[in-house]
N, C-alpha and C. Protein backbone atom coordinates (compact mmCIF):
# COMPACT_ATOMS: atom_id res chain seq x y z
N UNK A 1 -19.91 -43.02 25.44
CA UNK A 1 -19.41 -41.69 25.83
C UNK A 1 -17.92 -41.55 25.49
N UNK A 2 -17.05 -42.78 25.54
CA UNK A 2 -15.73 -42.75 25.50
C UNK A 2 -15.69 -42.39 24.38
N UNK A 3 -16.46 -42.91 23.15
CA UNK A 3 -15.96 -42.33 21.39
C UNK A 3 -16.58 -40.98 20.99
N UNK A 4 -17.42 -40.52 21.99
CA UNK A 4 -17.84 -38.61 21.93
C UNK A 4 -16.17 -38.38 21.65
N UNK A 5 -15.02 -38.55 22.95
CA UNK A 5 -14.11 -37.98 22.77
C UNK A 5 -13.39 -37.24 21.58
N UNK A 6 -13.42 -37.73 20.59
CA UNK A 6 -13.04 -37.53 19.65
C UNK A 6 -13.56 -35.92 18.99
N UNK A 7 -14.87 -36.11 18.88
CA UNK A 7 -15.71 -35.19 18.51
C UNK A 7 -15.91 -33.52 19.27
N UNK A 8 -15.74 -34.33 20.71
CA UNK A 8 -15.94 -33.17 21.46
C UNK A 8 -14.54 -32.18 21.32
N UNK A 9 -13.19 -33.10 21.17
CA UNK A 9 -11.95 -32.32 21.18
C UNK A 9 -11.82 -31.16 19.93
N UNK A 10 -12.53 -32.27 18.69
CA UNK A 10 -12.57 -31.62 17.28
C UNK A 10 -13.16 -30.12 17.78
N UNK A 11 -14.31 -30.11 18.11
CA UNK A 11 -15.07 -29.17 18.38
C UNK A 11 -14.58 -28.10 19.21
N UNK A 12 -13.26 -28.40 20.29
CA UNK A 12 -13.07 -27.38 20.92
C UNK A 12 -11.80 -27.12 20.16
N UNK A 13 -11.12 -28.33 19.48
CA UNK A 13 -9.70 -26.89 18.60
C UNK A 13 -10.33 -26.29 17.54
N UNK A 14 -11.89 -26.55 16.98
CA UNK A 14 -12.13 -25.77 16.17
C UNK A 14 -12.16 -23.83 16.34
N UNK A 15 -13.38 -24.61 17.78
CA UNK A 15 -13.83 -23.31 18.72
C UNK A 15 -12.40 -22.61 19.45
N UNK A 16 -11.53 -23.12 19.53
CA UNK A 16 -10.60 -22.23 20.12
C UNK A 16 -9.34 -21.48 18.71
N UNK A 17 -9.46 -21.97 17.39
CA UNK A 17 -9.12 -21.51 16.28
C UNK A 17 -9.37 -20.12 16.21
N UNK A 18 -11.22 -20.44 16.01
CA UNK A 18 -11.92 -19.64 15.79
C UNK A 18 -11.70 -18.19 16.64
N UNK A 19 -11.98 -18.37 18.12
CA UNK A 19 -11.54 -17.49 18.77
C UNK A 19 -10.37 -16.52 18.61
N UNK A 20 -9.20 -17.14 18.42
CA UNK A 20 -7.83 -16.56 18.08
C UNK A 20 -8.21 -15.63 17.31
N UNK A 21 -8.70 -16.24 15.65
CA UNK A 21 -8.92 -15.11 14.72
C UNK A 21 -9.56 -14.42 15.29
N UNK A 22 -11.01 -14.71 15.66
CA UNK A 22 -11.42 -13.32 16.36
C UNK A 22 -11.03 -12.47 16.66
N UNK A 23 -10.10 -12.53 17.81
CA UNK A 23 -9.12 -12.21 18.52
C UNK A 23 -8.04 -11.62 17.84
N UNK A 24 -7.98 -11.38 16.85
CA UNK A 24 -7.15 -10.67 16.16
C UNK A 24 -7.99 -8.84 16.02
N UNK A 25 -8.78 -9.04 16.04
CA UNK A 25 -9.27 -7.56 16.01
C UNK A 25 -10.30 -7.19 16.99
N UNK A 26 -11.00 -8.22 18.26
CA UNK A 26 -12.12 -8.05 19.09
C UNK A 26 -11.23 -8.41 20.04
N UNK A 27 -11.65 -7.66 20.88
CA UNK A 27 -12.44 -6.48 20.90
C UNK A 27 -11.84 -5.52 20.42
N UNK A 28 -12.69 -4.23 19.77
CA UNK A 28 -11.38 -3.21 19.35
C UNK A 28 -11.17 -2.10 20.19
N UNK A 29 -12.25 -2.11 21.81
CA UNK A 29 -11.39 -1.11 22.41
C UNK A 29 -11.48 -2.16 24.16
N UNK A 30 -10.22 -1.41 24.81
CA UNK A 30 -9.82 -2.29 25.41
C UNK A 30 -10.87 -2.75 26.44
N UNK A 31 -11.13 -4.06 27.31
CA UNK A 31 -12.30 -4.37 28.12
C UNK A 31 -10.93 -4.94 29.61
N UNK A 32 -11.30 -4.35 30.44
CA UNK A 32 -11.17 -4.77 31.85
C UNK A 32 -11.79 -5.31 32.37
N UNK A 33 -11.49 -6.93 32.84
CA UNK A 33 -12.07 -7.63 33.65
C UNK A 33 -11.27 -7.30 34.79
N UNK A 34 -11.61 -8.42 36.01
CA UNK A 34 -11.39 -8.38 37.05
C UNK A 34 -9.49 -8.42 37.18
N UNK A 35 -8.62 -9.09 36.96
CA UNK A 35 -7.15 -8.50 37.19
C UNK A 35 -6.15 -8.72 35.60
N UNK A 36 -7.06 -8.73 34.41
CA UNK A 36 -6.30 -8.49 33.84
C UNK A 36 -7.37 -7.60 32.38
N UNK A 37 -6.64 -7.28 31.59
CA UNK A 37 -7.42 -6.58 30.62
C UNK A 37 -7.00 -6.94 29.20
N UNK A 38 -7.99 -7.46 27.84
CA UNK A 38 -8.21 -7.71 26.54
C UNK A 38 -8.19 -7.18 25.44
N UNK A 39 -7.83 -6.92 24.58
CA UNK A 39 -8.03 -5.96 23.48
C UNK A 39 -7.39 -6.99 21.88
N UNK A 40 -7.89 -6.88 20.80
CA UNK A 40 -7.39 -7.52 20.14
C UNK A 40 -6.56 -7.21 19.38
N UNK A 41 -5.63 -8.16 18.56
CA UNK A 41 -4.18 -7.49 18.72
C UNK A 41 -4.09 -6.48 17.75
N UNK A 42 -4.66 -6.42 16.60
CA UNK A 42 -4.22 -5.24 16.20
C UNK A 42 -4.60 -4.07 16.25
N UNK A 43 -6.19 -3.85 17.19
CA UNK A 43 -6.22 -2.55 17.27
C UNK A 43 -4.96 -1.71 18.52
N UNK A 44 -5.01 -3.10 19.63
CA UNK A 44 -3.68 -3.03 20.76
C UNK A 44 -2.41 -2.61 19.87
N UNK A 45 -2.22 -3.16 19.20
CA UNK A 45 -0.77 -2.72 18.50
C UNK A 45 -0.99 -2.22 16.98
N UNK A 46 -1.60 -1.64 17.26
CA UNK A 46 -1.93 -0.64 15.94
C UNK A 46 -1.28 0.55 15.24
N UNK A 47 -0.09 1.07 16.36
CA UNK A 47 0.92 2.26 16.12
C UNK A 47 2.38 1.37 15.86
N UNK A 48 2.64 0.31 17.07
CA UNK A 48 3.71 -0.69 16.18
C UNK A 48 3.38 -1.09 14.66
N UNK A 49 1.98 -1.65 14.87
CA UNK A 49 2.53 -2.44 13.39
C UNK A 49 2.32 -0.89 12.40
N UNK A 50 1.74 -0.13 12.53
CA UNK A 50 1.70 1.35 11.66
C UNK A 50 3.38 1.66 11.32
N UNK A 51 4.37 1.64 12.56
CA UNK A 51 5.78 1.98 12.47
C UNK A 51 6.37 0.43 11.83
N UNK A 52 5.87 -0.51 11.82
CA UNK A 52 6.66 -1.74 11.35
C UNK A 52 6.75 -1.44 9.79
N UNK A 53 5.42 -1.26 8.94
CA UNK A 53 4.30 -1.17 7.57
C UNK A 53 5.45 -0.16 7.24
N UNK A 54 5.74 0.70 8.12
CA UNK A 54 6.14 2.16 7.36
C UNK A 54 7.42 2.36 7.10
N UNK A 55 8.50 1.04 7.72
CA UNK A 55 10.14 0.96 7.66
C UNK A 55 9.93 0.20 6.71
N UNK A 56 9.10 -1.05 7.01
CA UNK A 56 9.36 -1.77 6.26
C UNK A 56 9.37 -1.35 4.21
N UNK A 57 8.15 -0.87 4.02
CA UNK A 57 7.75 0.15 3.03
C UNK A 57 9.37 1.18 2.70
N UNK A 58 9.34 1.87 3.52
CA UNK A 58 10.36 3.24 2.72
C UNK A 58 11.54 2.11 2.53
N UNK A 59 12.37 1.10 3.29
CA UNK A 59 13.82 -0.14 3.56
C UNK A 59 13.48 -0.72 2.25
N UNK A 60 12.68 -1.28 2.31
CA UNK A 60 12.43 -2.76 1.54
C UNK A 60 11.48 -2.68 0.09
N UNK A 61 10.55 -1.56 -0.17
CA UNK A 61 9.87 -1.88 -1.09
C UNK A 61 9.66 -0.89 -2.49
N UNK A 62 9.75 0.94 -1.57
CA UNK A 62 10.30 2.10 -2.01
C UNK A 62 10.87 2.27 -1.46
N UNK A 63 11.89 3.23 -2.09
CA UNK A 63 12.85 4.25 -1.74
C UNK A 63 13.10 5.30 -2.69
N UNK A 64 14.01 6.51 -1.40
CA UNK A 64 13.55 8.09 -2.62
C UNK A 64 15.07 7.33 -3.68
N UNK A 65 15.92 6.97 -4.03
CA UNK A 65 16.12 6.52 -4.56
C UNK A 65 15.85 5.72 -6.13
N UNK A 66 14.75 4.98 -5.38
CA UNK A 66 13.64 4.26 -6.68
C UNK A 66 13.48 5.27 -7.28
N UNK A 67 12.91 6.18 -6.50
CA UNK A 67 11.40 7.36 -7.04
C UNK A 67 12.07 8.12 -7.45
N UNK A 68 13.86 8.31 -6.98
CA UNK A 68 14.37 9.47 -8.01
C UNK A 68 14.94 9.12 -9.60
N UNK A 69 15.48 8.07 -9.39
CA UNK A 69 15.86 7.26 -10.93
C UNK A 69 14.50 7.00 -11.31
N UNK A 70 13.20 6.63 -10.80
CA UNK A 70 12.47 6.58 -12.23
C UNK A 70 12.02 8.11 -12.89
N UNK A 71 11.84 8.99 -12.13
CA UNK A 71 11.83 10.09 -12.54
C UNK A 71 12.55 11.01 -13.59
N UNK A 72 13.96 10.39 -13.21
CA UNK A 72 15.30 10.63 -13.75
C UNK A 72 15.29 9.90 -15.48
N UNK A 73 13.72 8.79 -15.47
CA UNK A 73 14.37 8.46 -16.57
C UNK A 73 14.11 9.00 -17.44
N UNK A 74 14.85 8.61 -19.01
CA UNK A 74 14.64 9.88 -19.77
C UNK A 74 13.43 9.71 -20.64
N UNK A 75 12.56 8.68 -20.67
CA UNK A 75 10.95 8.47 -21.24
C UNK A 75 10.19 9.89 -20.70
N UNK A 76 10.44 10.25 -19.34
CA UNK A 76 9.76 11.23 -19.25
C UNK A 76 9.92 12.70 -19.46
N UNK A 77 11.48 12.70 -19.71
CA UNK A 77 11.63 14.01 -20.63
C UNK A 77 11.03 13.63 -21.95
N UNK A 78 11.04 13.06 -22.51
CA UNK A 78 10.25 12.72 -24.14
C UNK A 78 8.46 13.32 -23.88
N UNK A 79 7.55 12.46 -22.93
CA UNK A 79 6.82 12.85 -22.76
C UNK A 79 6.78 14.58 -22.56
N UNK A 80 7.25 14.84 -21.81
CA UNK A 80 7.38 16.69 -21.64
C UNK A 80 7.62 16.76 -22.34
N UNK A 81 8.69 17.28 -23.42
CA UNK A 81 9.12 17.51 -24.30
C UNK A 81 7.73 17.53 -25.70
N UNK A 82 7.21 16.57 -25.89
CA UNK A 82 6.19 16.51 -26.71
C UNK A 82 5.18 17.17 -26.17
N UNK A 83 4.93 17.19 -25.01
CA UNK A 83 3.44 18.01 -24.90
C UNK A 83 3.59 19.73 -24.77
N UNK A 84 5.01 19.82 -24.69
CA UNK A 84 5.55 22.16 -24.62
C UNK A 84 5.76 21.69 -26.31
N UNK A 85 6.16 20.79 -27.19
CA UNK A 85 5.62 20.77 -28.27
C UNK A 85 4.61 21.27 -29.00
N UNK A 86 3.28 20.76 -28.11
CA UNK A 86 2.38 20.62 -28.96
C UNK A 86 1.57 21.93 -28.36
N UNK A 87 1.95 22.28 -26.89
CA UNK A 87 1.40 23.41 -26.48
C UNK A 87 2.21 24.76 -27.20
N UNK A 88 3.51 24.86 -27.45
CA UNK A 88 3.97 26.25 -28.15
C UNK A 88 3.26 25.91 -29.72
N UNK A 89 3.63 25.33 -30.20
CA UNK A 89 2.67 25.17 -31.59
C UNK A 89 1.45 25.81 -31.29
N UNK A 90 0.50 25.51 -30.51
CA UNK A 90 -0.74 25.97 -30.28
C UNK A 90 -0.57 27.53 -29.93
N UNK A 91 0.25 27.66 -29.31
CA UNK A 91 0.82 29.17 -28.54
C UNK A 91 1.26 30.06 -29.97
N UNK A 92 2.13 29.50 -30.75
CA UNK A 92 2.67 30.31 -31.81
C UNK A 92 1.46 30.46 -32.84
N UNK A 93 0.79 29.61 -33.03
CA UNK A 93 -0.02 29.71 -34.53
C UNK A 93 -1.38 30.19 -34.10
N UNK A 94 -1.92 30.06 -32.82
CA UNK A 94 -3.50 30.53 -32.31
C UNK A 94 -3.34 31.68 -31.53
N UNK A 95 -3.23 31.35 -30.58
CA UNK A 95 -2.65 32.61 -29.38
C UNK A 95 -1.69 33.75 -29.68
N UNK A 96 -0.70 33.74 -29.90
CA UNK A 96 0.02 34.78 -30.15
C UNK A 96 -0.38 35.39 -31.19
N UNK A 97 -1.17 35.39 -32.23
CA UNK A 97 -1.99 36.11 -33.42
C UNK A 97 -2.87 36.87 -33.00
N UNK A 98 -3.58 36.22 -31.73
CA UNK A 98 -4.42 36.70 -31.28
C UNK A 98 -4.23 37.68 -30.43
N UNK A 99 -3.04 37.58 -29.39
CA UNK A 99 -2.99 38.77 -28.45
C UNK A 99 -2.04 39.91 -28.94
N UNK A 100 -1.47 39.21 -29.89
CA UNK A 100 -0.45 40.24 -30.24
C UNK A 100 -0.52 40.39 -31.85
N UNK A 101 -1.63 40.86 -32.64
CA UNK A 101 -2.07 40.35 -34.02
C UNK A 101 -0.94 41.18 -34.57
N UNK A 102 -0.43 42.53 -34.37
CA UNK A 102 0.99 43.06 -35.31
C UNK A 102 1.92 42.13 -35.61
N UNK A 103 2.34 41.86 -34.16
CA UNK A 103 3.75 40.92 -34.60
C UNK A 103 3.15 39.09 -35.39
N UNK A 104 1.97 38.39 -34.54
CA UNK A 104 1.49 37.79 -35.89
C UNK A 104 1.52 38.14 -36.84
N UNK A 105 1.38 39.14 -37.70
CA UNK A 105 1.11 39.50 -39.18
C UNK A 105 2.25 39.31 -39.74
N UNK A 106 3.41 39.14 -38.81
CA UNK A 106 4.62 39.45 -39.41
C UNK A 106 5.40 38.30 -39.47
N UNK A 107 4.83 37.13 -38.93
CA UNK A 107 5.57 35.70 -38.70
C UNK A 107 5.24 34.87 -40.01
N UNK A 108 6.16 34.34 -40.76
CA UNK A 108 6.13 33.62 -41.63
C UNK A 108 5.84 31.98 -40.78
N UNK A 109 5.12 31.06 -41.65
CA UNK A 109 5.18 29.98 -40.93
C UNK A 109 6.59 29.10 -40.61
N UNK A 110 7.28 29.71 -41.49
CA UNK A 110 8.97 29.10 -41.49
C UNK A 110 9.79 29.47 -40.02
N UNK A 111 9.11 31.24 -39.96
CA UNK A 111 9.68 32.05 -38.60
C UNK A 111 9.28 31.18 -37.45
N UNK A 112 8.03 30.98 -37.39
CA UNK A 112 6.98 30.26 -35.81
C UNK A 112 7.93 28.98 -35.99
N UNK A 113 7.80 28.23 -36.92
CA UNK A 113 8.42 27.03 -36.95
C UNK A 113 10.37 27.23 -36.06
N UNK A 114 10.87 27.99 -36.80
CA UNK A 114 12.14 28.34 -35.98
C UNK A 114 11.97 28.58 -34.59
N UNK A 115 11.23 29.54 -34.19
CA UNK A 115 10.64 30.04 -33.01
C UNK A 115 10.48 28.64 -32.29
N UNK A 116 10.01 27.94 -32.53
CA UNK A 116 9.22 26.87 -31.76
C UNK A 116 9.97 26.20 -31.49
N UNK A 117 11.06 25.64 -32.68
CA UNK A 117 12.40 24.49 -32.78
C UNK A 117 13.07 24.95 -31.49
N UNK A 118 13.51 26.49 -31.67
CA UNK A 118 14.51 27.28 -30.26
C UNK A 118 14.24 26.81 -29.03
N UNK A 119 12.61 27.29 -29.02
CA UNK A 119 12.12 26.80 -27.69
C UNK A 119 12.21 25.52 -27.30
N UNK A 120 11.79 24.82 -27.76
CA UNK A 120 12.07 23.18 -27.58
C UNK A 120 13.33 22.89 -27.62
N UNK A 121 14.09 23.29 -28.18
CA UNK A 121 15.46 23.00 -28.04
C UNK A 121 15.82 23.61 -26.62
N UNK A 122 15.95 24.56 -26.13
CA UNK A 122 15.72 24.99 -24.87
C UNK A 122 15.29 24.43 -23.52
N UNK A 123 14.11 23.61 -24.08
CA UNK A 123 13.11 23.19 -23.25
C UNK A 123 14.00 21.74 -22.56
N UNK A 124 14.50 21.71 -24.03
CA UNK A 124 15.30 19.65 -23.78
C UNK A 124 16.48 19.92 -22.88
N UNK A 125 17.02 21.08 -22.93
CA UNK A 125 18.50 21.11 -22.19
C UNK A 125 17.82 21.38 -20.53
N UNK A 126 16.78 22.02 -20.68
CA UNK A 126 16.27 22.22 -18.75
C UNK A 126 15.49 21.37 -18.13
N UNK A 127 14.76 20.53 -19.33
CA UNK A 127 13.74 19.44 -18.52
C UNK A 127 14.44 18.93 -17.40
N UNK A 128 16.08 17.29 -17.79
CA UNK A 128 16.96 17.03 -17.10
C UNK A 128 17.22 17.80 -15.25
N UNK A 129 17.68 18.72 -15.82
CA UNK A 129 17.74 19.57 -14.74
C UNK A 129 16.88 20.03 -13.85
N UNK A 130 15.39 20.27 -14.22
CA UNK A 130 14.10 20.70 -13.31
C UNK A 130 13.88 19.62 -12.77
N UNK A 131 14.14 18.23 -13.58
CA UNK A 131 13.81 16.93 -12.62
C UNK A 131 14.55 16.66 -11.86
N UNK A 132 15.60 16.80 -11.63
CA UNK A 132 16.96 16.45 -10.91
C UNK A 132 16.31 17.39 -9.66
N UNK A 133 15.97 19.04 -10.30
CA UNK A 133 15.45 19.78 -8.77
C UNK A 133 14.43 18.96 -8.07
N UNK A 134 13.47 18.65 -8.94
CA UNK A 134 12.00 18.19 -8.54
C UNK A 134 12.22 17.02 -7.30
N UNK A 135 13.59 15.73 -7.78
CA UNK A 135 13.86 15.11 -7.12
C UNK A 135 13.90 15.04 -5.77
N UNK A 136 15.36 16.04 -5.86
CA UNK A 136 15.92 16.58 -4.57
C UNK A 136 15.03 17.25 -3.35
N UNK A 137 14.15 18.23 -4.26
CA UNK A 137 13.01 19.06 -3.74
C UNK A 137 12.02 17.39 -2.96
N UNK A 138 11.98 16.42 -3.77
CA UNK A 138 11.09 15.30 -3.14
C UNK A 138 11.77 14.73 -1.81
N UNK A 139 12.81 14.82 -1.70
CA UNK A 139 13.57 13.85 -1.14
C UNK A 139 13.71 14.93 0.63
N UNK A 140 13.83 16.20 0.09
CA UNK A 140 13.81 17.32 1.49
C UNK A 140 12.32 16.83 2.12
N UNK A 141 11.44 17.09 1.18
CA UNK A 141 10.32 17.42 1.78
C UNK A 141 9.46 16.44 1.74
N UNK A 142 9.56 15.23 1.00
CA UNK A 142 8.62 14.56 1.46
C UNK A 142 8.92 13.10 1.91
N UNK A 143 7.96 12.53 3.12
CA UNK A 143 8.94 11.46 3.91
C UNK A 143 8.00 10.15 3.63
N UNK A 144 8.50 9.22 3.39
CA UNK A 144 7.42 8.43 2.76
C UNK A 144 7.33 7.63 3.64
N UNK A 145 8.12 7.65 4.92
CA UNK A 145 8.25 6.36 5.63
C UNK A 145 7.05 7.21 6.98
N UNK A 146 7.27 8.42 6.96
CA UNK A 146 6.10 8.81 8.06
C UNK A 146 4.77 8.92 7.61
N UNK A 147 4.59 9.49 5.96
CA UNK A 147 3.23 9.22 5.36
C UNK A 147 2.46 7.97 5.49
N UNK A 148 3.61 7.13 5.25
CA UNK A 148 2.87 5.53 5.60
C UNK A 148 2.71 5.01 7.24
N UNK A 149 3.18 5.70 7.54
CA UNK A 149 2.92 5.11 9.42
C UNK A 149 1.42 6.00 9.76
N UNK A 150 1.62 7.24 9.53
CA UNK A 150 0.39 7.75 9.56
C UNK A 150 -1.38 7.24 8.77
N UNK A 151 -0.65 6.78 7.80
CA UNK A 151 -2.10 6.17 7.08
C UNK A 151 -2.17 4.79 7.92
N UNK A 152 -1.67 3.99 8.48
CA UNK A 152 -1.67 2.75 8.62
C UNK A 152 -2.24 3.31 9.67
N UNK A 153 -1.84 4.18 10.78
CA UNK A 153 -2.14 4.39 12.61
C UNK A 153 -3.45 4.64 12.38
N UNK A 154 -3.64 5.93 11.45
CA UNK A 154 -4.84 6.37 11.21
C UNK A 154 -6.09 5.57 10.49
N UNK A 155 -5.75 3.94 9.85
CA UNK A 155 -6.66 3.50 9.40
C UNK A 155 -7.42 2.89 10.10
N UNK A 156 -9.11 2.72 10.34
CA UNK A 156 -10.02 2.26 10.67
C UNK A 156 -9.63 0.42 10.70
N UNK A 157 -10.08 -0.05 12.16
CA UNK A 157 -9.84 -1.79 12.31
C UNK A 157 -10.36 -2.14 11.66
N UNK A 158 -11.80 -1.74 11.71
CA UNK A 158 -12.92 -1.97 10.85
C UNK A 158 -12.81 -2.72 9.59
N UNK A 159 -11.95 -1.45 8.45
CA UNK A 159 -11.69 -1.52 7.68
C UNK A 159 -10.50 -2.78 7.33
N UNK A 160 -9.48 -2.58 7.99
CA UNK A 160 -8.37 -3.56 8.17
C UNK A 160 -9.07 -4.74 8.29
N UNK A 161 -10.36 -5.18 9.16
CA UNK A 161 -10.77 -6.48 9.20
C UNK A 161 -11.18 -6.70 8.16
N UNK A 162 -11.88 -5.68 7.70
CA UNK A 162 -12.88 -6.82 6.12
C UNK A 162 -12.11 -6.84 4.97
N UNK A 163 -10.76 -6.06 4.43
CA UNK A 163 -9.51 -6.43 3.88
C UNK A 163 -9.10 -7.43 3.99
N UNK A 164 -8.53 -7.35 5.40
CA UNK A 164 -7.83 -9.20 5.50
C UNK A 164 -8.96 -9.96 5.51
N UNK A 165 -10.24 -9.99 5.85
CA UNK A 165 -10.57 -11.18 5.81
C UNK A 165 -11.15 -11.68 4.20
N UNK A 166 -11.52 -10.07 3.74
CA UNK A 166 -11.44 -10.76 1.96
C UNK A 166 -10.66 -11.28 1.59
N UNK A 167 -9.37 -10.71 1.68
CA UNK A 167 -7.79 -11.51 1.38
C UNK A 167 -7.68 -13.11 1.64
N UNK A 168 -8.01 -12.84 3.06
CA UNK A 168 -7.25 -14.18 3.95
C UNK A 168 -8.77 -15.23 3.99
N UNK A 169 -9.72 -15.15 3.88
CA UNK A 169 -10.84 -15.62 4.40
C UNK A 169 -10.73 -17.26 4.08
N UNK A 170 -10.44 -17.84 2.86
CA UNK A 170 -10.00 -19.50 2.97
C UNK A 170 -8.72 -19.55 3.62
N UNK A 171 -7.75 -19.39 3.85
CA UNK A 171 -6.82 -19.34 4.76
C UNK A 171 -7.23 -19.40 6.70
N UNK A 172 -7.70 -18.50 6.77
CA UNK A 172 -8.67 -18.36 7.97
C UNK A 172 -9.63 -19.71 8.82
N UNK A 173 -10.40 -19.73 7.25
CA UNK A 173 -11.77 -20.82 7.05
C UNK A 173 -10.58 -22.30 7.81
N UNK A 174 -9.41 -22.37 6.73
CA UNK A 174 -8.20 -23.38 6.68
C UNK A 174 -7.66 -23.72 8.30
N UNK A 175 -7.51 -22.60 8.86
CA UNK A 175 -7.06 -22.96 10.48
C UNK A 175 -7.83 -23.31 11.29
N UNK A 176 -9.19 -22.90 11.09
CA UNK A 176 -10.35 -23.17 12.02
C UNK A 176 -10.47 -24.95 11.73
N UNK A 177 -10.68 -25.33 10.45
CA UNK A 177 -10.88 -26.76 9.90
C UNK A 177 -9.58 -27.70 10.82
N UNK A 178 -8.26 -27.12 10.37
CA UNK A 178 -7.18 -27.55 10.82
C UNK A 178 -7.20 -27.76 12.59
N UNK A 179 -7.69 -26.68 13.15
CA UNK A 179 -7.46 -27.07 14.77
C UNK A 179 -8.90 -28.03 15.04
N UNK A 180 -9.89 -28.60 14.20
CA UNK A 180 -10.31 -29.37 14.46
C UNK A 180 -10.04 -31.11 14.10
N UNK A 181 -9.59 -30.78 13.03
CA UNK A 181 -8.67 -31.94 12.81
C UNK A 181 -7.77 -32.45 13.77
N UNK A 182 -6.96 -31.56 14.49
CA UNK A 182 -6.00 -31.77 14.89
C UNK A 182 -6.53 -32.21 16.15
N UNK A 183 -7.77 -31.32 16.66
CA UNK A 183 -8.40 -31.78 18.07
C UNK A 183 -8.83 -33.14 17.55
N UNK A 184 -9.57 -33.52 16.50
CA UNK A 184 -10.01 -35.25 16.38
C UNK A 184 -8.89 -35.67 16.67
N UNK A 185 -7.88 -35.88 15.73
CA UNK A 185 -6.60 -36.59 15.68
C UNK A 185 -6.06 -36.91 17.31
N UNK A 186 -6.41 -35.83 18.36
CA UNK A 186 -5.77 -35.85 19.62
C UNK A 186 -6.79 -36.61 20.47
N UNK A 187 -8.26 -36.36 20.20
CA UNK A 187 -9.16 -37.33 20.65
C UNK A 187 -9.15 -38.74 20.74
N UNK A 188 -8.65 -39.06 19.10
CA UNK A 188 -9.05 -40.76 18.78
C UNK A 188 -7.46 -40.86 19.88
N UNK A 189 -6.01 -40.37 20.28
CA UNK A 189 -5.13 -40.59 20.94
C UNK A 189 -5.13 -41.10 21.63
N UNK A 190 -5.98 -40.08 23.06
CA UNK A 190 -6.88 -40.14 24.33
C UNK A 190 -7.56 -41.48 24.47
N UNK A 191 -8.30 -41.69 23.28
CA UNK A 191 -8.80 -43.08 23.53
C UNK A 191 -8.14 -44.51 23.58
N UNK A 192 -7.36 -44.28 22.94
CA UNK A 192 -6.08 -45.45 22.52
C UNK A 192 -5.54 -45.42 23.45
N UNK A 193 -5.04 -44.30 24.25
CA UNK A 193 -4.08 -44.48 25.59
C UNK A 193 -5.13 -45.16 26.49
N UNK A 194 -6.47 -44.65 26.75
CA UNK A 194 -7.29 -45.05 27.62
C UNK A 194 -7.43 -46.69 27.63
N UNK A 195 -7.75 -46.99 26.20
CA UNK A 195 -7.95 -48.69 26.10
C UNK A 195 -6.77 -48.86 26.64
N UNK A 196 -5.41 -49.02 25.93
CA UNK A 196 -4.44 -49.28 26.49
C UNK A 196 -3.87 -49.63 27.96
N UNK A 197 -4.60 -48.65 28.69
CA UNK A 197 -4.12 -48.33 30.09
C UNK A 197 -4.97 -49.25 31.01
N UNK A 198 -5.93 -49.51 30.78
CA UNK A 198 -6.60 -50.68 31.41
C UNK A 198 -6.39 -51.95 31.28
């Protein structure tokens, strides 16, 4: 019976590993026993860690900052720029013949071509500037640090559990193994002190 020890300890830091994780999301709504009451921790703290996710996020990972310099950069005036390109081209040589066939009749392809250069030339001096609004306009109105507290408060445990545990699941598997190890390791101890002590 004295060398069970070992086994039986393994078995309960496994079983009490195990529990913890559990215990990370079970129960998910709260249970009252007799003088104290259970809930697991993250559905219990589910609006902290929602406000933790959501500083941490806008401080540390975005910022309107980021989101305004990449906006700001100038790859994406090029992109615009090429596609009111390729849309006035389409506008000057299809469409405008069509709704307005007089003054078509009267456009040389050299004229549309000028026409088009103007516009785009036009187009390049305001892009800069509409993004700079677009920015600013982002930065009034939209808050990235409350969007993300809200999706996090509002997300299902449910969901949150089978995430982390896809994520984390050998990690997990890893602590359960580990607190039984650690219970053997404390078992074969127990016994050594025991011989010892007699």
């Amino acid at each position: 019976m004295l060398y069970a020890i070992p086994f039986i300890s393994a078995l309960i830091g496994w079983f009490t590993n195990y529990i913890a994780i559990k215990m990370l999301f079970h129960p998910r709504k709260k249970v009252n026993l007799l003088l104290f009451s259970i809930q697991g921790i993250f559905p219990k703290r589910q609006k902290l860690i929602a406000e933790r996710i959501a500083n941490m996020v806008a401080k540390d990972l975005i910022s309107m900052d980021e989101i305004k310099g990449r906006l700001a950069d100038p790859k994406h005036s090029k992109v615009i720029l090429a596609e009111v390109d390729i849309r006035l081209t389409e506008y000057i040589n299809e469409t405008l013949p069509k709704k307005f066939p007089l003054i078509g009749g009267f456009l040389s392809t050299g004229i549309k071509t000028t026409i088009k250069n103007e516009f785009v030339a036009e187009f390049e001096q305001m892009i800069p500037a509409a993004l700079a609004k677009l920015t600013d306009s982002l930065e009034e109105n939209f808050d990235l640090k409350e969007m993300v507290r809200s999706k996090v408060e509002n997300f299902s445990v449910e969901k949150l559990e089978e995430i982390l545990m896809s994520i984390l699941k050998k990690e997990f598997k890893f602590i359960e193994i580990l607190g039984a190890v650690i219970g053997f390791i404390i078992g074969c101890l127990q016994i050594v002190m025991i011989h010892y002590s007699k």
